[in-house]
N, C-alpha and C. Protein backbone atom coordinates (compact mmCIF):
# COMPACT_ATOMS: atom_id res chain seq x y z
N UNK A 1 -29.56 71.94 -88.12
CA UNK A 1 -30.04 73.26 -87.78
C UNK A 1 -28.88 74.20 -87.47
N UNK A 2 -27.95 73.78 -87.46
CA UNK A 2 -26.41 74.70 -86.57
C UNK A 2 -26.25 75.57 -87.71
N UNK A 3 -25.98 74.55 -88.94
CA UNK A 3 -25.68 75.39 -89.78
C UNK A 3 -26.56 76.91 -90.52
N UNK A 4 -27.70 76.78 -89.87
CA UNK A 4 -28.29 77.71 -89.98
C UNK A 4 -28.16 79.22 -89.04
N UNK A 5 -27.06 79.01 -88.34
CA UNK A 5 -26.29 80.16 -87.55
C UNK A 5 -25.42 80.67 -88.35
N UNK A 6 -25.68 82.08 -88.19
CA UNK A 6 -24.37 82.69 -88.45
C UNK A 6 -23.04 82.57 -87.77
N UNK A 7 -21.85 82.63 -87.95
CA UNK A 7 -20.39 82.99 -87.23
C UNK A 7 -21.07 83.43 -85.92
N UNK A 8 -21.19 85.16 -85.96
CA UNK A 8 -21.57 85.56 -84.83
C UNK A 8 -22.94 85.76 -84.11
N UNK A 9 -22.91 84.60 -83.26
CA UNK A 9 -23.93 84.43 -82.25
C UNK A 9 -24.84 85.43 -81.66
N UNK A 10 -23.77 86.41 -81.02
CA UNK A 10 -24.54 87.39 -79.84
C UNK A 10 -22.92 88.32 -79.48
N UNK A 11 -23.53 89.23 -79.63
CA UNK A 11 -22.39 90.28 -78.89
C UNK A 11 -23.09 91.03 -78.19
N UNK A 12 -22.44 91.92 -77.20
CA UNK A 12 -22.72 92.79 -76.38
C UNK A 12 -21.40 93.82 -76.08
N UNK A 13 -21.55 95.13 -75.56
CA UNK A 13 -20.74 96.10 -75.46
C UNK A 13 -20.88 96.57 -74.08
N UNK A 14 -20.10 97.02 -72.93
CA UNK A 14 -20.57 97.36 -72.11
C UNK A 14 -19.31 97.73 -70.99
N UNK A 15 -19.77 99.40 -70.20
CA UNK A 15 -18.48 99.68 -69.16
C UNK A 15 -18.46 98.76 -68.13
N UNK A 16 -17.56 98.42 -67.45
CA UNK A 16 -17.35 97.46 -66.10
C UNK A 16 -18.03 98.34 -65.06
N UNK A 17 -18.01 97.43 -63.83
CA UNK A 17 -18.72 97.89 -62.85
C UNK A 17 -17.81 98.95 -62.47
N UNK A 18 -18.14 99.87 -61.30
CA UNK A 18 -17.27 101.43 -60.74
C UNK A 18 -16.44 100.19 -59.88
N UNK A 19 -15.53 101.17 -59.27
CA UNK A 19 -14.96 102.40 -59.85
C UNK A 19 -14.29 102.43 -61.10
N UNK A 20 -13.90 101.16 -61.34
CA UNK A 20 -12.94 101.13 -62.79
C UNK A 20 -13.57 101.75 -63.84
N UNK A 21 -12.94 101.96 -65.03
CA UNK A 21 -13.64 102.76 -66.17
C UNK A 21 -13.38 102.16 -67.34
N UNK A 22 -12.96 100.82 -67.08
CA UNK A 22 -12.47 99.44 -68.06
C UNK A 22 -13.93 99.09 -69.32
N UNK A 23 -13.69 98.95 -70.51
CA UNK A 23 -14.42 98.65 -71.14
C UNK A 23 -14.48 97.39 -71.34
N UNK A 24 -15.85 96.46 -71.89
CA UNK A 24 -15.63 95.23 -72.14
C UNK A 24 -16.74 94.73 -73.61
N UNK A 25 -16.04 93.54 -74.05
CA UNK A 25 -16.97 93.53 -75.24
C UNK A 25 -17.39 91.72 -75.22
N UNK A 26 -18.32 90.92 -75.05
CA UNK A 26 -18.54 90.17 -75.35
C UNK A 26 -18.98 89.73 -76.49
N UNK A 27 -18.44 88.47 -77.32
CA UNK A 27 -18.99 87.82 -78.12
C UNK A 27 -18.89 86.32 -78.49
N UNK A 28 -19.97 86.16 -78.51
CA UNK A 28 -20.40 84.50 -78.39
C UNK A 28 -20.38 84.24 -80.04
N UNK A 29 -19.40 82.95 -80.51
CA UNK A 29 -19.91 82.75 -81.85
C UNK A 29 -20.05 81.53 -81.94
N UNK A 30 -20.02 80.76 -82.88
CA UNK A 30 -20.28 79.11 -82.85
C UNK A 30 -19.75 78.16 -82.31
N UNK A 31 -18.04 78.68 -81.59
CA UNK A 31 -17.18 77.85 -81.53
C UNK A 31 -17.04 78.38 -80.21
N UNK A 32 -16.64 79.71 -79.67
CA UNK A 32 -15.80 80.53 -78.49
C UNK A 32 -16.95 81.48 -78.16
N UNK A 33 -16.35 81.43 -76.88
CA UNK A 33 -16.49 83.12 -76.25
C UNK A 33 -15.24 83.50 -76.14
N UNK A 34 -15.65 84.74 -76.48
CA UNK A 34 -14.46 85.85 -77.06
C UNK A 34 -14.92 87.14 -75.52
N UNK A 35 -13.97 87.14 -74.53
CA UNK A 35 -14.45 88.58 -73.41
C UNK A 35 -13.17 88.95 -73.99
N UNK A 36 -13.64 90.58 -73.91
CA UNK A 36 -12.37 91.58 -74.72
C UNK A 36 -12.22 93.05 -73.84
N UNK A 37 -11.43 93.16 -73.18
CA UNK A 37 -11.72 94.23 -72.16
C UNK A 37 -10.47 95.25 -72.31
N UNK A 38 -10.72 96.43 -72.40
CA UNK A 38 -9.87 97.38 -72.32
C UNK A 38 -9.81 98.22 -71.52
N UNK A 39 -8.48 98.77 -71.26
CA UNK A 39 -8.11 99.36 -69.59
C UNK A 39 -8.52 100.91 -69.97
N UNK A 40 -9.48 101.69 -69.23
CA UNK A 40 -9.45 103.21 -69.23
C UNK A 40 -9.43 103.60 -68.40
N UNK A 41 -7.79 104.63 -68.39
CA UNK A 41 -7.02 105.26 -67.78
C UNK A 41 -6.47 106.22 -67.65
N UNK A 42 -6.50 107.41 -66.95
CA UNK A 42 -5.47 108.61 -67.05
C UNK A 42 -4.06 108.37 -66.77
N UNK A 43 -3.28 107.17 -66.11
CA UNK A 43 -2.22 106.74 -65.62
C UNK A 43 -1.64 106.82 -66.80
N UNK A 44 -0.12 107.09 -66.62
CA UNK A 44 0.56 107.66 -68.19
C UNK A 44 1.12 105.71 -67.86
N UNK A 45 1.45 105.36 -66.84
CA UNK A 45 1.38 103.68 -67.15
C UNK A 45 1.04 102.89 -67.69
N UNK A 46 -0.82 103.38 -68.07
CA UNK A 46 -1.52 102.59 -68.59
C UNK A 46 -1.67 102.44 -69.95
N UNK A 47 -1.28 103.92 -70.40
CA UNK A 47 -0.85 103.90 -72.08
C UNK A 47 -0.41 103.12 -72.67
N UNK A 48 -0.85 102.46 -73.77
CA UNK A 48 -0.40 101.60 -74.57
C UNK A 48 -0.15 100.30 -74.12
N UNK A 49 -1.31 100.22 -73.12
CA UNK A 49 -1.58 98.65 -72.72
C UNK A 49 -2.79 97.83 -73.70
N UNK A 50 -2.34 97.31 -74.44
CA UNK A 50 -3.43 96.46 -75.60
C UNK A 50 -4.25 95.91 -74.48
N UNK A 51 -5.40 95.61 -75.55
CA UNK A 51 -6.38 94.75 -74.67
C UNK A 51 -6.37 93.78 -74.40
N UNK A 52 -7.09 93.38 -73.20
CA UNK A 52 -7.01 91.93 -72.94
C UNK A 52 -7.81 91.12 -73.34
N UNK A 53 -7.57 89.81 -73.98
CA UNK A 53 -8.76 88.93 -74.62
C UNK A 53 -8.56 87.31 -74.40
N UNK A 54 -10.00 87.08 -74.00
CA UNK A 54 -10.13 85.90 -73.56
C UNK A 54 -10.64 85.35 -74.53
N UNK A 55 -10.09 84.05 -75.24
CA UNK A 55 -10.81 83.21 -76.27
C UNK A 55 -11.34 82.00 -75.74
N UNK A 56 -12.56 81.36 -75.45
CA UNK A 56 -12.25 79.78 -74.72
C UNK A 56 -13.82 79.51 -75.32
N UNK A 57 -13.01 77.67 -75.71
CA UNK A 57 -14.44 77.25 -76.20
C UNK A 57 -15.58 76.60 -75.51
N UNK A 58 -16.71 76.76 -75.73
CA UNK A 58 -17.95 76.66 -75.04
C UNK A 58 -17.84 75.71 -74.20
N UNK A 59 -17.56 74.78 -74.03
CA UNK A 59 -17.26 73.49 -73.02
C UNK A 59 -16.64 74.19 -72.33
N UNK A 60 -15.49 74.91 -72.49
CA UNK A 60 -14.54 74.99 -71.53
C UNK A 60 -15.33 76.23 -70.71
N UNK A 61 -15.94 77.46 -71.06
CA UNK A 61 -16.70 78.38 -70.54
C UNK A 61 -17.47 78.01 -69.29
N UNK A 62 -18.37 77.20 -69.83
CA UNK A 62 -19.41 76.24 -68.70
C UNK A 62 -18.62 75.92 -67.21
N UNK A 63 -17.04 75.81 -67.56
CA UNK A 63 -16.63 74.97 -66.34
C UNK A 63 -15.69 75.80 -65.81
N UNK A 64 -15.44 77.55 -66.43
CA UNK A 64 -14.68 78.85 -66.22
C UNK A 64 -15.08 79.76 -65.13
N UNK A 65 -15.49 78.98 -63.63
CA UNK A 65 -15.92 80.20 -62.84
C UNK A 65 -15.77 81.52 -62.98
N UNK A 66 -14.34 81.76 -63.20
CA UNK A 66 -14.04 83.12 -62.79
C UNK A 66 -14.20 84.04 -63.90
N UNK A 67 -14.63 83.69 -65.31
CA UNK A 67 -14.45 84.53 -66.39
C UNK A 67 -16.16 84.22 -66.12
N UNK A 68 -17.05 83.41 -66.20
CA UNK A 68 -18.17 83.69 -65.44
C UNK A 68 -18.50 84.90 -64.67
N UNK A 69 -17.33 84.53 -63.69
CA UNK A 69 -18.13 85.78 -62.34
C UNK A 69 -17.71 86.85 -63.30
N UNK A 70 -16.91 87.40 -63.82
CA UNK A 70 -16.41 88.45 -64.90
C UNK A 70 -17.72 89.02 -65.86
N UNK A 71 -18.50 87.97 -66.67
CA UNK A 71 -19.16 88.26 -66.96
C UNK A 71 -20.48 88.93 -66.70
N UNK A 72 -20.87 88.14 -65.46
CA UNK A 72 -21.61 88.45 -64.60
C UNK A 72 -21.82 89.98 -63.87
N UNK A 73 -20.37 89.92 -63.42
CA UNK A 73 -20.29 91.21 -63.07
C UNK A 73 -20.26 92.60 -63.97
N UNK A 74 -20.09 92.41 -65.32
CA UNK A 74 -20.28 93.03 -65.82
C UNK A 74 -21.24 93.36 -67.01
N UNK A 75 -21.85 92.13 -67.76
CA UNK A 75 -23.10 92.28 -68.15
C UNK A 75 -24.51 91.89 -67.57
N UNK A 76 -24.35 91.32 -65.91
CA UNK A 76 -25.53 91.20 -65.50
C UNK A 76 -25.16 89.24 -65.61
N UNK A 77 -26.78 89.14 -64.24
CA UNK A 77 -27.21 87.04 -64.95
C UNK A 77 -27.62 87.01 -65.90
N UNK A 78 -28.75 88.17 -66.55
CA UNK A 78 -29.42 87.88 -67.77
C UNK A 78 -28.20 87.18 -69.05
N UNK A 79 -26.99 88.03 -69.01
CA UNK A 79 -26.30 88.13 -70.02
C UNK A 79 -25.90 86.60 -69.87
N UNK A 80 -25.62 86.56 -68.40
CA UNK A 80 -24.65 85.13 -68.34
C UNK A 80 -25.61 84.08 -68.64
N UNK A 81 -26.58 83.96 -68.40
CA UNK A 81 -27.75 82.43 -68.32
C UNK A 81 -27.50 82.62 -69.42
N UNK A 82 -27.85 83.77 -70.78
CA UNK A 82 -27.85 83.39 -72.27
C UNK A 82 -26.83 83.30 -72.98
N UNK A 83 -25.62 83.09 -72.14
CA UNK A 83 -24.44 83.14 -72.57
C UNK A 83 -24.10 81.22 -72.68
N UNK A 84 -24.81 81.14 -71.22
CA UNK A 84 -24.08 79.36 -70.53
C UNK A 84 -25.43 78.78 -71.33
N UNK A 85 -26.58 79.13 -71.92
CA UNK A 85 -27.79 78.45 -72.64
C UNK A 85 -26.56 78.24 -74.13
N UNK A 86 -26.28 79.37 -74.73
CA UNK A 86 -25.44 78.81 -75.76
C UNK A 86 -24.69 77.94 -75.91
N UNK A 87 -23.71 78.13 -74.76
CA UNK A 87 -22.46 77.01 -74.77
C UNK A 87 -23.23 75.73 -74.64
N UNK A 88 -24.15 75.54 -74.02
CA UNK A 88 -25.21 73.92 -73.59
C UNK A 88 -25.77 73.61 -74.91
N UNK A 89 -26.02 74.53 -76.42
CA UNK A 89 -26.43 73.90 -77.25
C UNK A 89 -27.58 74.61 -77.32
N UNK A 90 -28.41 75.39 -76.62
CA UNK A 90 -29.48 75.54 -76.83
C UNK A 90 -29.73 77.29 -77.37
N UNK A 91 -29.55 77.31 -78.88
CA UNK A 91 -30.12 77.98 -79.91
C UNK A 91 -31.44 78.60 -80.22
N UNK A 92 -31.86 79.73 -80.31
CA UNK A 92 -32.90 80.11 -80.11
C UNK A 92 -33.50 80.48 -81.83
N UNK A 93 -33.63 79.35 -82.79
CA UNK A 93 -33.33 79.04 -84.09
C UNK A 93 -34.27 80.24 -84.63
N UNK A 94 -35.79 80.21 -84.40
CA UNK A 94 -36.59 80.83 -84.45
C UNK A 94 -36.04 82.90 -84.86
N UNK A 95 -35.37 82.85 -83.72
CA UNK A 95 -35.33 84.63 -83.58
C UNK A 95 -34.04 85.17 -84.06
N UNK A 96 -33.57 83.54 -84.69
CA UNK A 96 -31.96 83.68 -85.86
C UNK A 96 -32.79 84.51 -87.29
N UNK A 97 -33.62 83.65 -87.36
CA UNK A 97 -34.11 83.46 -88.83
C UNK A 97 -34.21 85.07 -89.79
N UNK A 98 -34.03 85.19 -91.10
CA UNK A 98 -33.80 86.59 -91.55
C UNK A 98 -35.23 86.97 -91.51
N UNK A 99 -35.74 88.41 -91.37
CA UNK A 99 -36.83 89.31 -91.69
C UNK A 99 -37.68 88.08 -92.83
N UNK A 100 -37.11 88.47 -93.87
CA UNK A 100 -38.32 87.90 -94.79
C UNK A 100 -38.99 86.36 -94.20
N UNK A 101 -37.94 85.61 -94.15
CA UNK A 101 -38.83 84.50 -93.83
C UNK A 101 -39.60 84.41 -92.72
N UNK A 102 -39.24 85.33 -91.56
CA UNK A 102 -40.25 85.23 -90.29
C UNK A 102 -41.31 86.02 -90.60
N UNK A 103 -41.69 87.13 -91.62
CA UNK A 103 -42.80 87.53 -92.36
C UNK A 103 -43.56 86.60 -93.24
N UNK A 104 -43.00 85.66 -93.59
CA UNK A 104 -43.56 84.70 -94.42
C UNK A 104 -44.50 83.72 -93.43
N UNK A 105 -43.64 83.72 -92.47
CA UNK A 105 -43.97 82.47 -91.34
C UNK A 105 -45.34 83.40 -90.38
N UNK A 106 -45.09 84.64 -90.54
CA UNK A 106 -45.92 85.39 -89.83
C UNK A 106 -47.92 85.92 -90.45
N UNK A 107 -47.26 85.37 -91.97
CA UNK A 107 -48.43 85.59 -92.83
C UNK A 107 -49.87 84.52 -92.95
N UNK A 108 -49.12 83.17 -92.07
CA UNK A 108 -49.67 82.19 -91.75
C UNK A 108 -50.55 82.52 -90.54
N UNK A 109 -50.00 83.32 -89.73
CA UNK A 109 -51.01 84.06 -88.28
C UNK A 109 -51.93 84.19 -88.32
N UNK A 110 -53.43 84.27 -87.79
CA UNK A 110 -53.87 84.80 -87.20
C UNK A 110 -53.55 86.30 -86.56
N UNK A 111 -54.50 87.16 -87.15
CA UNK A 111 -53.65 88.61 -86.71
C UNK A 111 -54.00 88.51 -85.30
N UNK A 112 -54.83 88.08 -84.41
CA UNK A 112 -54.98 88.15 -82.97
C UNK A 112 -53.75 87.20 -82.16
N UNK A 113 -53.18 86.18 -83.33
CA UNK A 113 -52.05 85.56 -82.75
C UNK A 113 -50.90 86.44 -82.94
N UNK A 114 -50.52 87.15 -84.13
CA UNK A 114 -49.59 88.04 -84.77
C UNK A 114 -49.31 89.29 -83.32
N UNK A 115 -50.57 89.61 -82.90
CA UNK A 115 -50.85 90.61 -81.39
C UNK A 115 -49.88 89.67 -80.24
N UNK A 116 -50.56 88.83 -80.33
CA UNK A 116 -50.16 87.60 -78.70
C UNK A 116 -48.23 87.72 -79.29
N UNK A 117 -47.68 87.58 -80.40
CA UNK A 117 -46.17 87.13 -80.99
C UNK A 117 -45.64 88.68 -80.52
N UNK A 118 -46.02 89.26 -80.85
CA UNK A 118 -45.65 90.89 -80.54
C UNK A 118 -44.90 91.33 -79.03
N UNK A 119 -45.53 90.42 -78.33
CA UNK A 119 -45.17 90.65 -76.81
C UNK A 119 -44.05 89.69 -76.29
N UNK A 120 -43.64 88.64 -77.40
CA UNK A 120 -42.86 88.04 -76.95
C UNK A 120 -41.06 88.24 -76.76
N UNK A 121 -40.94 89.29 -77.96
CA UNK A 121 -39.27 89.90 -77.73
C UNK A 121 -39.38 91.41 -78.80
N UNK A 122 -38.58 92.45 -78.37
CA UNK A 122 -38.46 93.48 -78.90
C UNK A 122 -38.53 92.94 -80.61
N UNK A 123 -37.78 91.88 -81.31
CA UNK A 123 -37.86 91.50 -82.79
C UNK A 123 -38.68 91.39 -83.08
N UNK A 124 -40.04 90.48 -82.77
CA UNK A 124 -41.13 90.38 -82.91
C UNK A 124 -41.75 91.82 -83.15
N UNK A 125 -41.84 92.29 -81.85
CA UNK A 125 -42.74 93.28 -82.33
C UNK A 125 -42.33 94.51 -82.95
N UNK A 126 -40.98 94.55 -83.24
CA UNK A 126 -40.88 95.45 -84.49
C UNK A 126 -41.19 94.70 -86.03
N UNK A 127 -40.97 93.29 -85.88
CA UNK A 127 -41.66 92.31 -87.32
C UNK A 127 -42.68 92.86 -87.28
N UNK A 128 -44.19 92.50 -85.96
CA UNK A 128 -45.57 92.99 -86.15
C UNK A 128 -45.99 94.36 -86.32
N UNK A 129 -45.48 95.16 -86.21
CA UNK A 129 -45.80 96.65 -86.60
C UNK A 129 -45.11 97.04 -87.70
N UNK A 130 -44.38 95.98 -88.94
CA UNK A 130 -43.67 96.86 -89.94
C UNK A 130 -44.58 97.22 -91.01
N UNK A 131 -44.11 97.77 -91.83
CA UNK A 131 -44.93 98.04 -93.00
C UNK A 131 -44.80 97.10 -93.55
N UNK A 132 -43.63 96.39 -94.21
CA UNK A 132 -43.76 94.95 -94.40
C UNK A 132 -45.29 93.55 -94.17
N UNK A 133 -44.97 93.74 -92.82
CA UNK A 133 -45.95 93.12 -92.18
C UNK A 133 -47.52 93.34 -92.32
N UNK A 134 -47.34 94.62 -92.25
CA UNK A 134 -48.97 94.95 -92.76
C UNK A 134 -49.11 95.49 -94.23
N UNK A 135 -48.48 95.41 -95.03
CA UNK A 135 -48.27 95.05 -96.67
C UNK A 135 -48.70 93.57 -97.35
N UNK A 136 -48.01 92.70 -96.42
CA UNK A 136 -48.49 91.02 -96.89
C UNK A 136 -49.78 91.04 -95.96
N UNK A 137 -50.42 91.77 -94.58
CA UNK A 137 -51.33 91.50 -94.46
C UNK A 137 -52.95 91.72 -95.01
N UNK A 138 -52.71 93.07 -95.82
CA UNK A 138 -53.32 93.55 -96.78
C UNK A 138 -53.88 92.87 -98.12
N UNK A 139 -52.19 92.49 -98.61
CA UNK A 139 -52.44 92.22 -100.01
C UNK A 139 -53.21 90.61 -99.87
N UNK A 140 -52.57 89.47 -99.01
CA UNK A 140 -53.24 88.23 -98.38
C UNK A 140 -54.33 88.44 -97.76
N UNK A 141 -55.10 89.21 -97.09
CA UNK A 141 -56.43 88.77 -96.31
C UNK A 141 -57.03 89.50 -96.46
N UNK A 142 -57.26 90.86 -97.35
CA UNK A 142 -58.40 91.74 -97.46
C UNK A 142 -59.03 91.53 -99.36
N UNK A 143 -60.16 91.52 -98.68
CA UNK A 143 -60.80 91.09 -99.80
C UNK A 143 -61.09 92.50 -100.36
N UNK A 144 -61.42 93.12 -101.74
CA UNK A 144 -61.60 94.21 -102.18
C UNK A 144 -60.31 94.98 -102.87
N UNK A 145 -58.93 94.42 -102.35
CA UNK A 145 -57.65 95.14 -102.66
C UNK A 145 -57.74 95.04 -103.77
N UNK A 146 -57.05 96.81 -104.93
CA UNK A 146 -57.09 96.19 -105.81
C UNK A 146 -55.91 97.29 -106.01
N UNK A 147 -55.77 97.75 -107.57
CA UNK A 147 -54.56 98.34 -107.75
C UNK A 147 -54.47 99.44 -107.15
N UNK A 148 -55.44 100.25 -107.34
CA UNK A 148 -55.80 101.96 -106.71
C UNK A 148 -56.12 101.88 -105.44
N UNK A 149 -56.06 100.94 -104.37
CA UNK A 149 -55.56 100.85 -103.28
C UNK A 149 -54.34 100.59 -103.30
N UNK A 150 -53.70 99.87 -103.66
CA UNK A 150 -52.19 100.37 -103.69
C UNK A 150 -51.88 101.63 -103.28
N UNK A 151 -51.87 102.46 -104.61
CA UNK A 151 -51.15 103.50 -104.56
C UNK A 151 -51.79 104.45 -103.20
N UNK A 152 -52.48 103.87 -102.40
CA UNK A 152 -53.74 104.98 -101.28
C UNK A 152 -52.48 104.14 -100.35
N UNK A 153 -52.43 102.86 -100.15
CA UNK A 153 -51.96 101.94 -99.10
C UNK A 153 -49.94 102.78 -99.00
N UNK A 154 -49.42 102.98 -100.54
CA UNK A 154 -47.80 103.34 -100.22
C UNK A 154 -48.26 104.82 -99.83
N UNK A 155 -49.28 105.63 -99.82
CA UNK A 155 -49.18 107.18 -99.74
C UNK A 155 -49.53 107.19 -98.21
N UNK A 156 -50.41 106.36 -97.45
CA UNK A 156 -50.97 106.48 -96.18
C UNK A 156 -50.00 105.83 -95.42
N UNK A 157 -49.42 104.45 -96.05
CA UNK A 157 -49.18 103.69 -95.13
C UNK A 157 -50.23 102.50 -95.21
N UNK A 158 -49.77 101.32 -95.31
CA UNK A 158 -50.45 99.67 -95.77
C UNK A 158 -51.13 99.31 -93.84
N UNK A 159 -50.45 100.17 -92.61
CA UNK A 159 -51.22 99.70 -91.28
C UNK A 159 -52.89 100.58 -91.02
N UNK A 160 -51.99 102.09 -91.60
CA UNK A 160 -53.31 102.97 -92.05
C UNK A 160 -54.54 102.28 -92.92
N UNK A 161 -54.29 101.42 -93.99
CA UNK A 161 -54.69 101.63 -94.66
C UNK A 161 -55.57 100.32 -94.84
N UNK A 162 -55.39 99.35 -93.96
CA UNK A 162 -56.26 97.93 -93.19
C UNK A 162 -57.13 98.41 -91.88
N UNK A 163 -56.53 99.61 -91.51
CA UNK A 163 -57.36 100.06 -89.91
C UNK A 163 -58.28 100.95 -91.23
N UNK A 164 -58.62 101.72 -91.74
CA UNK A 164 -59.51 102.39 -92.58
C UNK A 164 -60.23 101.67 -93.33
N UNK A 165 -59.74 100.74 -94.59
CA UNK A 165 -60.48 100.40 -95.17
C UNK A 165 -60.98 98.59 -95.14
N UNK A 166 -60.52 98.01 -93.86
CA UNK A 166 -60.44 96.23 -94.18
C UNK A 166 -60.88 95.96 -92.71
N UNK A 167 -60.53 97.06 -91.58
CA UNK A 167 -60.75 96.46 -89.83
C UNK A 167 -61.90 96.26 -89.78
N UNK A 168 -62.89 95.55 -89.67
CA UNK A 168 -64.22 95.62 -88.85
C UNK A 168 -64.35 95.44 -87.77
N UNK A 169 -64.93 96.42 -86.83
CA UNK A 169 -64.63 97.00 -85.60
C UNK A 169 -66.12 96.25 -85.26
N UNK A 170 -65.97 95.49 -83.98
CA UNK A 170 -66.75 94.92 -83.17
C UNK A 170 -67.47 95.77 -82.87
N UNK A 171 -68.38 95.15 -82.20
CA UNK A 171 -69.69 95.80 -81.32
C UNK A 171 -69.68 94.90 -79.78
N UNK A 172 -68.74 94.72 -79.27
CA UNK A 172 -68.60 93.67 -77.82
C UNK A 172 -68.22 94.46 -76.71
């Protein structure tokens, strides 16, 4: 399954805590965390101080208090728990996977389950509201589609165009 990762894991961008005005860039890839921080300064000292960069591999991270507390302090626990979940191995394979195939995987749904998947991470529910998404749900589960819905489904919109002509609206 590893190999089904890309190089880069997870990055993030983000200013340090006040007062400093230090920038920092995290990125997690298969092998390292990479913290990359740059000094911002009006001090004519500080000019032409390259950045500083931390390379260290995932084992070694886990057992790095202080580039920890670093992180911490500057992207938050959220950032760090999904930072130290990586280095432990644990891949979130599912929300790697490209657009098409999680539409493929999504065409298998239940649209009341497709609703319940929606709430589970911002990806999801931009998957469940694409046109994409309600294009394969159209052309797969409505009975009646034919060509001249088509061309009604690309002019309206394929979500328009299952809420108009395919929803049957309860009476509960």
């Amino acid at each position: 399954m590893a190999s089904l990762l890309e190089e880069k894991l997870f990055q993030i961008s983000s200013q340090g805590p006040p007062p400093a005005k230090d920038f920092f860039q995290l990125v997690i890839t298969k092998d390292q965390v990479i913290l990359t921080s740059w000094r911002i300064s009006l001090r004519v000292e500080s000019r032409g101080i390259p950045p500083r960069q931390f390379k260290i591999p995932h084992c070694d991270f886990l057992h790095e208090k202080m580039l920890q507390h670093e992180v911490n302090a500057v992207f938050g626990q959220r950032i760090l728990d999904y930072t130290l979940s990586i280095c432990q191995g644990k891949f979130d394979y599912l929300e790697r996977l490209p657009d098409g195939i999680l539409l493929r995987i999504l065409s298998f749904l239940e649209l009341k389950d497709s609703t319940l998947l929606a709430q589970v991470s911002h990806r999801f529910r931009t998957l469940c509201n694409s046109e994409g998404f309600w294009e394969q749900t159209v052309r797969n589960r409505c009975a009646g589609f034919n060509r001249d819905m088509e061309d009604i489904a690309n002019a309206m919109g394929w979500r328009s165009t299952y809420f108009t002509f395919f929803h049957k609206k309860s009476n509960t």
